[in-house]
PDB file of N, CA and C in Angstrom:
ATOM      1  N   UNK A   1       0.840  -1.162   0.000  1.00  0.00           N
ATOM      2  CA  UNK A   1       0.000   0.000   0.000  1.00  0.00           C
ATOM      3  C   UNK A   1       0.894   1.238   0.000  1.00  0.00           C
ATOM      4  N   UNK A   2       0.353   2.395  -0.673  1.00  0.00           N
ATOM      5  CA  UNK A   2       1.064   3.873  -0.610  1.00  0.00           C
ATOM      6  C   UNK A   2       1.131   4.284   0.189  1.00  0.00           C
ATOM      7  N   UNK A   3       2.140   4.148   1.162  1.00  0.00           N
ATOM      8  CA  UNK A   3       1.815   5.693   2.533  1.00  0.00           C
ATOM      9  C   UNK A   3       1.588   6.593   2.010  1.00  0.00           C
ATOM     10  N   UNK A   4       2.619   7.316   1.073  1.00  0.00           N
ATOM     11  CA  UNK A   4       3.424   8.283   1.016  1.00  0.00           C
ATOM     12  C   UNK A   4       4.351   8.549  -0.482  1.00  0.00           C
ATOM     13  N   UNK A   5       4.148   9.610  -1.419  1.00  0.00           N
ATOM     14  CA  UNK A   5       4.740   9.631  -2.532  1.00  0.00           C
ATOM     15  C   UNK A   5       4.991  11.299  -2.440  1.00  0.00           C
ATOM     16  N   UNK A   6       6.513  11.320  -3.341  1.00  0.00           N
ATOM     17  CA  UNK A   6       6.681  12.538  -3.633  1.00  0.00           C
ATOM     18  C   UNK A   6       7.492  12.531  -5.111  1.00  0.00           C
ATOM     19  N   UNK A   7       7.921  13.291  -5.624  1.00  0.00           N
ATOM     20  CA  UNK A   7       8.462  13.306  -6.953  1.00  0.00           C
ATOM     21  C   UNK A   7       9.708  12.413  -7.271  1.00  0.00           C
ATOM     22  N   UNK A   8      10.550  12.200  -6.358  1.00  0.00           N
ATOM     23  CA  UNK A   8      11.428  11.203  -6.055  1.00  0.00           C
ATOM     24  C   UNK A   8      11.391   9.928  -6.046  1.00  0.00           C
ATOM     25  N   UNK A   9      10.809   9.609  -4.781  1.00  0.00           N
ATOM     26  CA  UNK A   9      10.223   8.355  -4.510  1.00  0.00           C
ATOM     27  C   UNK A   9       8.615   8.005  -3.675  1.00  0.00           C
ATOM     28  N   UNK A  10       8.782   6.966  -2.559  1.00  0.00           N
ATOM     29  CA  UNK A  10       7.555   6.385  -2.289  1.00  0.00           C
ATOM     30  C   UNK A  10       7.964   5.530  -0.829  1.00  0.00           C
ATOM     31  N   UNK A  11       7.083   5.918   0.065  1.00  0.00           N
ATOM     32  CA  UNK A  11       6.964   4.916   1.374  1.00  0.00           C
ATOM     33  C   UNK A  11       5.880   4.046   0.717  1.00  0.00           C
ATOM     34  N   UNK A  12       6.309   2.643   1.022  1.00  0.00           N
ATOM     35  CA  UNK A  12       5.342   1.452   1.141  1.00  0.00           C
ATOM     36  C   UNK A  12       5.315   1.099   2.775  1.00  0.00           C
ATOM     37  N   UNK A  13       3.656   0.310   2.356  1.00  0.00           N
ATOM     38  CA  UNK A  13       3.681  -0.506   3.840  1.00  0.00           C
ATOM     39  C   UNK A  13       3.489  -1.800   3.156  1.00  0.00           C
ATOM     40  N   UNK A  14       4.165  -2.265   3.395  1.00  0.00           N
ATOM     41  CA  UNK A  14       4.419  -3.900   2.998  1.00  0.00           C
ATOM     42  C   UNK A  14       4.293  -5.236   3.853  1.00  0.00           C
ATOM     43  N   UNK A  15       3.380  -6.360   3.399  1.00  0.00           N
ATOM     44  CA  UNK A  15       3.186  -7.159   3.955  1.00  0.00           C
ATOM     45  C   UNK A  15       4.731  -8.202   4.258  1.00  0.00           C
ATOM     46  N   UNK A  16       5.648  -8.261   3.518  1.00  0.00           N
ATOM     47  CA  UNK A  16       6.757  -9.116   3.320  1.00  0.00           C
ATOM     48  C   UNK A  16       7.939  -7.651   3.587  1.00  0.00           C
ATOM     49  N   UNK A  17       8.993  -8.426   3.901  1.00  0.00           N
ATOM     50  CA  UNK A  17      10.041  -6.649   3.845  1.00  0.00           C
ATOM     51  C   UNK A  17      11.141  -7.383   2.722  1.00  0.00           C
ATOM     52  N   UNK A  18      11.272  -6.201   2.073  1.00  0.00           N
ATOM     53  CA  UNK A  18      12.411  -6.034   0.876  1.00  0.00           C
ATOM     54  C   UNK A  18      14.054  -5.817   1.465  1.00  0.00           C
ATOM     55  N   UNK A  19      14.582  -6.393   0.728  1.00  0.00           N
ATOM     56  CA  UNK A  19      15.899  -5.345   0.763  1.00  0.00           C
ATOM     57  C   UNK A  19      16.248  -4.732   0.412  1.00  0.00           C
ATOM     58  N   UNK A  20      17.372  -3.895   1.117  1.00  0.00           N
ATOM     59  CA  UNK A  20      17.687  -2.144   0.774  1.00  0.00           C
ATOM     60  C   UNK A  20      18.429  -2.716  -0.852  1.00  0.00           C
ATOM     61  N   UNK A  21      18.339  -2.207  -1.825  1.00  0.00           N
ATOM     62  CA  UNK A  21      18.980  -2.166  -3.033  1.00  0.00           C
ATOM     63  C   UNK A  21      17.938  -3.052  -4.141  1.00  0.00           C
ATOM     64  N   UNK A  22      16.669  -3.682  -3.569  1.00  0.00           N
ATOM     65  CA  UNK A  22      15.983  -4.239  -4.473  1.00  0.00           C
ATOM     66  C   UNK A  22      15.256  -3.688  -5.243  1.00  0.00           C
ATOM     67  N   UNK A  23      15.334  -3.811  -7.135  1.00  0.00           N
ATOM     68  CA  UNK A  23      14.855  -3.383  -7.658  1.00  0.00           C
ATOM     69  C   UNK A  23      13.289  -4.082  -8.270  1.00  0.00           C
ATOM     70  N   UNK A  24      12.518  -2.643  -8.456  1.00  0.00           N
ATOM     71  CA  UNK A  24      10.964  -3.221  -8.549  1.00  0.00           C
ATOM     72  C   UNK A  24      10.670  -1.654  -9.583  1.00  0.00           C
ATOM     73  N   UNK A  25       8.777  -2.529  -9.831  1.00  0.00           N
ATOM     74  CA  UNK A  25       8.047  -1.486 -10.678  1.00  0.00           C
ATOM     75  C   UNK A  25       6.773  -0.994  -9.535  1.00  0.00           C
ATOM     76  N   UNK A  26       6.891   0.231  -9.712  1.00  0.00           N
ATOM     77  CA  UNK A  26       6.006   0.689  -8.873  1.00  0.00           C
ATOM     78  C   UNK A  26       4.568   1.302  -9.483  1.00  0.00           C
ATOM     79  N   UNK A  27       3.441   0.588  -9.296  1.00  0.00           N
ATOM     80  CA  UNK A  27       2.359   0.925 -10.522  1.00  0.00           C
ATOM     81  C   UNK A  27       1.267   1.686  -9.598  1.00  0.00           C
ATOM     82  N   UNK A  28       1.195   2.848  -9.972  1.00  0.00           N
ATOM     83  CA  UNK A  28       0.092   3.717  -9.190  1.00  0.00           C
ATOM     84  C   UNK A  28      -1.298   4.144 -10.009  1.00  0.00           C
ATOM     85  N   UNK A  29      -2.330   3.745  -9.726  1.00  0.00           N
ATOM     86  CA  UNK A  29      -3.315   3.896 -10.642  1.00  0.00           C
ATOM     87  C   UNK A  29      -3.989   5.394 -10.220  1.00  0.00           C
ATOM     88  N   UNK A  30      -3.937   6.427 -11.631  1.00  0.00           N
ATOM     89  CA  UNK A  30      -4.570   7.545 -11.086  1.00  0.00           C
ATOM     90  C   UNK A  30      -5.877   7.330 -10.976  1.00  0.00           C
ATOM     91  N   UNK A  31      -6.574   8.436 -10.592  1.00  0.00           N
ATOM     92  CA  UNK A  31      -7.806   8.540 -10.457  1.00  0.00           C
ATOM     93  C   UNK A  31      -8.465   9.430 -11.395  1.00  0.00           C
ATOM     94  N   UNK A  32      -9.097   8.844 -12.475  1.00  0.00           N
ATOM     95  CA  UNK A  32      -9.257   9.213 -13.928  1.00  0.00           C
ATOM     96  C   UNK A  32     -10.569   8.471 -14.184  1.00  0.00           C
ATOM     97  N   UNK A  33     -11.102   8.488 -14.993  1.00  0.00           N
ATOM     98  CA  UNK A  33     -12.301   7.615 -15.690  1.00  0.00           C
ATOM     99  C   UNK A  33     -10.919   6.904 -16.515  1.00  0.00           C
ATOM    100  N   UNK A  34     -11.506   5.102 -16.472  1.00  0.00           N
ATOM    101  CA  UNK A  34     -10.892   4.463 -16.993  1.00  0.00           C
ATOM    102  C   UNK A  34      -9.971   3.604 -15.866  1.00  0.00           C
ATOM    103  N   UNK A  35      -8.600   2.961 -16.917  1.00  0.00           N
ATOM    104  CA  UNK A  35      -7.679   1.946 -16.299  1.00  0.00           C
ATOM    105  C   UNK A  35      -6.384   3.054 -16.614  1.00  0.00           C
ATOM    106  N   UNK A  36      -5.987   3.670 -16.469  1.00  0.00           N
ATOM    107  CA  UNK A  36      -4.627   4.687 -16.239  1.00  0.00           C
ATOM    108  C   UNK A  36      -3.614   4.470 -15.252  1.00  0.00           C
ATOM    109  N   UNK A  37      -2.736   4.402 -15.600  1.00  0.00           N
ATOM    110  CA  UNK A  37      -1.412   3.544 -14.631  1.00  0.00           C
ATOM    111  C   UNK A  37      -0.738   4.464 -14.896  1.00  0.00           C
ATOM    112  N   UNK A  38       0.792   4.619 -13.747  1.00  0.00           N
ATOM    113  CA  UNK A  38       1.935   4.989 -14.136  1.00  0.00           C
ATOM    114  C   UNK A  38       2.646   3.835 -13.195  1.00  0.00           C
ATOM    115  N   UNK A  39       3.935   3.796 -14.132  1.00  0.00           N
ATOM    116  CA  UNK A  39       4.827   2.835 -13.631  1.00  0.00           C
ATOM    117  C   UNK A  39       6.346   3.435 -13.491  1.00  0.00           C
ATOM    118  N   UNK A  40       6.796   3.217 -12.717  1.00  0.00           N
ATOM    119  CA  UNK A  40       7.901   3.919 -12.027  1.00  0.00           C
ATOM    120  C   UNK A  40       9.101   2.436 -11.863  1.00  0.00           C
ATOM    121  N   UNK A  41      10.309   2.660 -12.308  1.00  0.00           N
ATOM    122  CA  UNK A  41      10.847   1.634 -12.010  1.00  0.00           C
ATOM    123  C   UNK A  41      11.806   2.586 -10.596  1.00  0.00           C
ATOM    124  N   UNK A  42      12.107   1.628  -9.838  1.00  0.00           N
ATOM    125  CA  UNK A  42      12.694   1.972  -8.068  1.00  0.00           C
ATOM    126  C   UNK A  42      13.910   1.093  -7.637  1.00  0.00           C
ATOM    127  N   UNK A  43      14.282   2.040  -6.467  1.00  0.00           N
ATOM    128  CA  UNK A  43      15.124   0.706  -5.597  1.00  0.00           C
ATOM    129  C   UNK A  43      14.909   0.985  -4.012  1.00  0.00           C
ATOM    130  N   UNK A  44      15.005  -0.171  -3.470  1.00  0.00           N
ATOM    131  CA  UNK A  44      14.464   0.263  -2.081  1.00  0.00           C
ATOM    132  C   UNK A  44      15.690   1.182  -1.959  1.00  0.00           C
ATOM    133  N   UNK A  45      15.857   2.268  -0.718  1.00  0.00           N
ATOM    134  CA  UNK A  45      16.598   2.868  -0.432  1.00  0.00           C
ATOM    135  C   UNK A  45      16.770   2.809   1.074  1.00  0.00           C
ATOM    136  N   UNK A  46      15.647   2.641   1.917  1.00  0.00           N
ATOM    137  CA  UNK A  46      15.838   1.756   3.136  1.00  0.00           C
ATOM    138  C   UNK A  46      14.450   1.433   3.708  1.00  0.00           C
ATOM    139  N   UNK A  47      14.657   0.151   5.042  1.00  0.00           N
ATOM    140  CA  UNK A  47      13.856  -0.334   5.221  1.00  0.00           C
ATOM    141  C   UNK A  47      13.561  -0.533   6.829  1.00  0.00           C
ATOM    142  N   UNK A  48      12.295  -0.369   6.888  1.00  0.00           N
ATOM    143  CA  UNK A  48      11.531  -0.867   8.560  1.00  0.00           C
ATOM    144  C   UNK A  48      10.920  -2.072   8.468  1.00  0.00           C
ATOM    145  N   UNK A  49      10.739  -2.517   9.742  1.00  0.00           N
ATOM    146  CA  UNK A  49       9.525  -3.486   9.728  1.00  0.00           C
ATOM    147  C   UNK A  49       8.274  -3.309   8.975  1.00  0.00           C
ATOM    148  N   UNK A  50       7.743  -3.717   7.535  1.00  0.00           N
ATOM    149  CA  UNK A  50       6.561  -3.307   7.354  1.00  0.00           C
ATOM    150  C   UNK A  50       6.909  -2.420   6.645  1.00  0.00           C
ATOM    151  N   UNK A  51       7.637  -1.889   6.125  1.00  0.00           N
ATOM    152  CA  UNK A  51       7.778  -0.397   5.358  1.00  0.00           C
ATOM    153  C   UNK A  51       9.662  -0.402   4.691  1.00  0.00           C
ATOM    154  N   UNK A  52       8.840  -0.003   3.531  1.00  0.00           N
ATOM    155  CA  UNK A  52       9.944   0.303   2.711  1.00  0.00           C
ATOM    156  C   UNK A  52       9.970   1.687   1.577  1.00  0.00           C
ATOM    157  N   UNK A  53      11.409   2.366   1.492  1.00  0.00           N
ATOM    158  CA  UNK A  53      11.301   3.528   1.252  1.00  0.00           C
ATOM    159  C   UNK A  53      11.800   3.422  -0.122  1.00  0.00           C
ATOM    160  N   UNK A  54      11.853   3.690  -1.469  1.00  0.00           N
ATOM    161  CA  UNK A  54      11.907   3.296  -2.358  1.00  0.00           C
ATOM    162  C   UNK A  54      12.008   4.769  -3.055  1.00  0.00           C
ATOM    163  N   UNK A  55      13.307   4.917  -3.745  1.00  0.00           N
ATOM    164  CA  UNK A  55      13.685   5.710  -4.923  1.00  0.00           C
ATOM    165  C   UNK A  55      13.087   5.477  -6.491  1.00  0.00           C
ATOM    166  N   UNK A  56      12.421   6.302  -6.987  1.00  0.00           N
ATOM    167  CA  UNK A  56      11.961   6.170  -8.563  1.00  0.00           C
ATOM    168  C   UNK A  56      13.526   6.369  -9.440  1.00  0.00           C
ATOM    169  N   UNK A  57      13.802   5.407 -10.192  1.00  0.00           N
ATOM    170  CA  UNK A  57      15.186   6.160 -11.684  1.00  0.00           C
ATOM    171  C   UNK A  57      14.712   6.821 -12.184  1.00  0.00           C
ATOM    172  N   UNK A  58      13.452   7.469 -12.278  1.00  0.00           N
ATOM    173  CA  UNK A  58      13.370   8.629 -13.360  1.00  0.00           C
ATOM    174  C   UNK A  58      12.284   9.673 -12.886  1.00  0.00           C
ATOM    175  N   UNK A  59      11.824  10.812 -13.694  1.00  0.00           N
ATOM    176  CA  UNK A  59      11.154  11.632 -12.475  1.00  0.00           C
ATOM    177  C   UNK A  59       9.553  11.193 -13.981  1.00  0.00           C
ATOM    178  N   UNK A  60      10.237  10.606 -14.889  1.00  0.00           N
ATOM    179  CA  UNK A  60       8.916  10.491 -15.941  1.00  0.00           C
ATOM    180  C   UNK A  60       8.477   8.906 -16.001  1.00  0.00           C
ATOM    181  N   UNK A  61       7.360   8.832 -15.677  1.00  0.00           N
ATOM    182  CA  UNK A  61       6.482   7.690 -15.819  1.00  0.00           C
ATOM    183  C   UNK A  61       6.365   7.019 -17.281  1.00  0.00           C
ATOM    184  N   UNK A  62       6.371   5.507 -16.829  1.00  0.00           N
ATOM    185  CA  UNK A  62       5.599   5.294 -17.927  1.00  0.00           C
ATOM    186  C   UNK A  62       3.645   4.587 -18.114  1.00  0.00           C
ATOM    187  N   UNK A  63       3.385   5.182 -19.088  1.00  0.00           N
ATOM    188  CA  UNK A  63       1.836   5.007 -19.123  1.00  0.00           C
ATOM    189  C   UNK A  63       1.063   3.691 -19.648  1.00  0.00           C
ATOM    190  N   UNK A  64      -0.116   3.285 -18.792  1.00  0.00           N
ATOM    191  CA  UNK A  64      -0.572   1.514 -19.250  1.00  0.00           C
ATOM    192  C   UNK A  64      -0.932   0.773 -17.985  1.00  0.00           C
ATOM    193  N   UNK A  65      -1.108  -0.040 -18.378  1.00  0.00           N
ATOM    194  CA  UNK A  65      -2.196  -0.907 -17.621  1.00  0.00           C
ATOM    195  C   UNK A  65      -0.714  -2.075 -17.035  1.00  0.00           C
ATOM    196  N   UNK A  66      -1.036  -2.049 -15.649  1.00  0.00           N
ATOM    197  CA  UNK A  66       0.329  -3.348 -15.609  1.00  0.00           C
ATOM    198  C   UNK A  66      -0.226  -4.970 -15.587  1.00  0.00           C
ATOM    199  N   UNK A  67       0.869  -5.293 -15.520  1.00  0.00           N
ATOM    200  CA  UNK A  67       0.327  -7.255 -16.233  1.00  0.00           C
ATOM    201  C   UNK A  67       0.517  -7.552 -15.050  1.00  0.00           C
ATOM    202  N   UNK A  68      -0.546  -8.732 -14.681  1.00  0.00           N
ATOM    203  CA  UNK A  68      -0.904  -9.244 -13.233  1.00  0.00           C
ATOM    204  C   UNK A  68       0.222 -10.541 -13.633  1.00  0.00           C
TER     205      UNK A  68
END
């Protein structure tokens, strides 16, 4: 789940915990009429119990629906 986003990156609250340097896609669905995604590729940058803080590589999204 999103805590927390800013232009950078993103607090998660996470059921499982990551490690610091793991890379992932981060898919945030706006709130639009329709299925509108942005996808952010990340790396954790550090981590709590339950929460992980996660850097975006780029400050531009990409747009689409993500694959389950």
């Amino acid at each position: 789940m999103l805590r927390n986003l800013s232009s950078n990156g993103a607090l998660l609250a996470l059921a499982n915990n990551l490690s610091t340097g793991t890379q992932l896609d981060i898919h945030i669905r706006l709130p639009l009429t329709g299925e509108k995604w942005m996808k952010y590729p990340a790396s954790v940058v550090r981590t709590e119990v339950g929460f992980a803080a996660v850097k975006f590589e780029s400050q531009r999204p990409e747009f689409g629906i993500p694959l389950v």
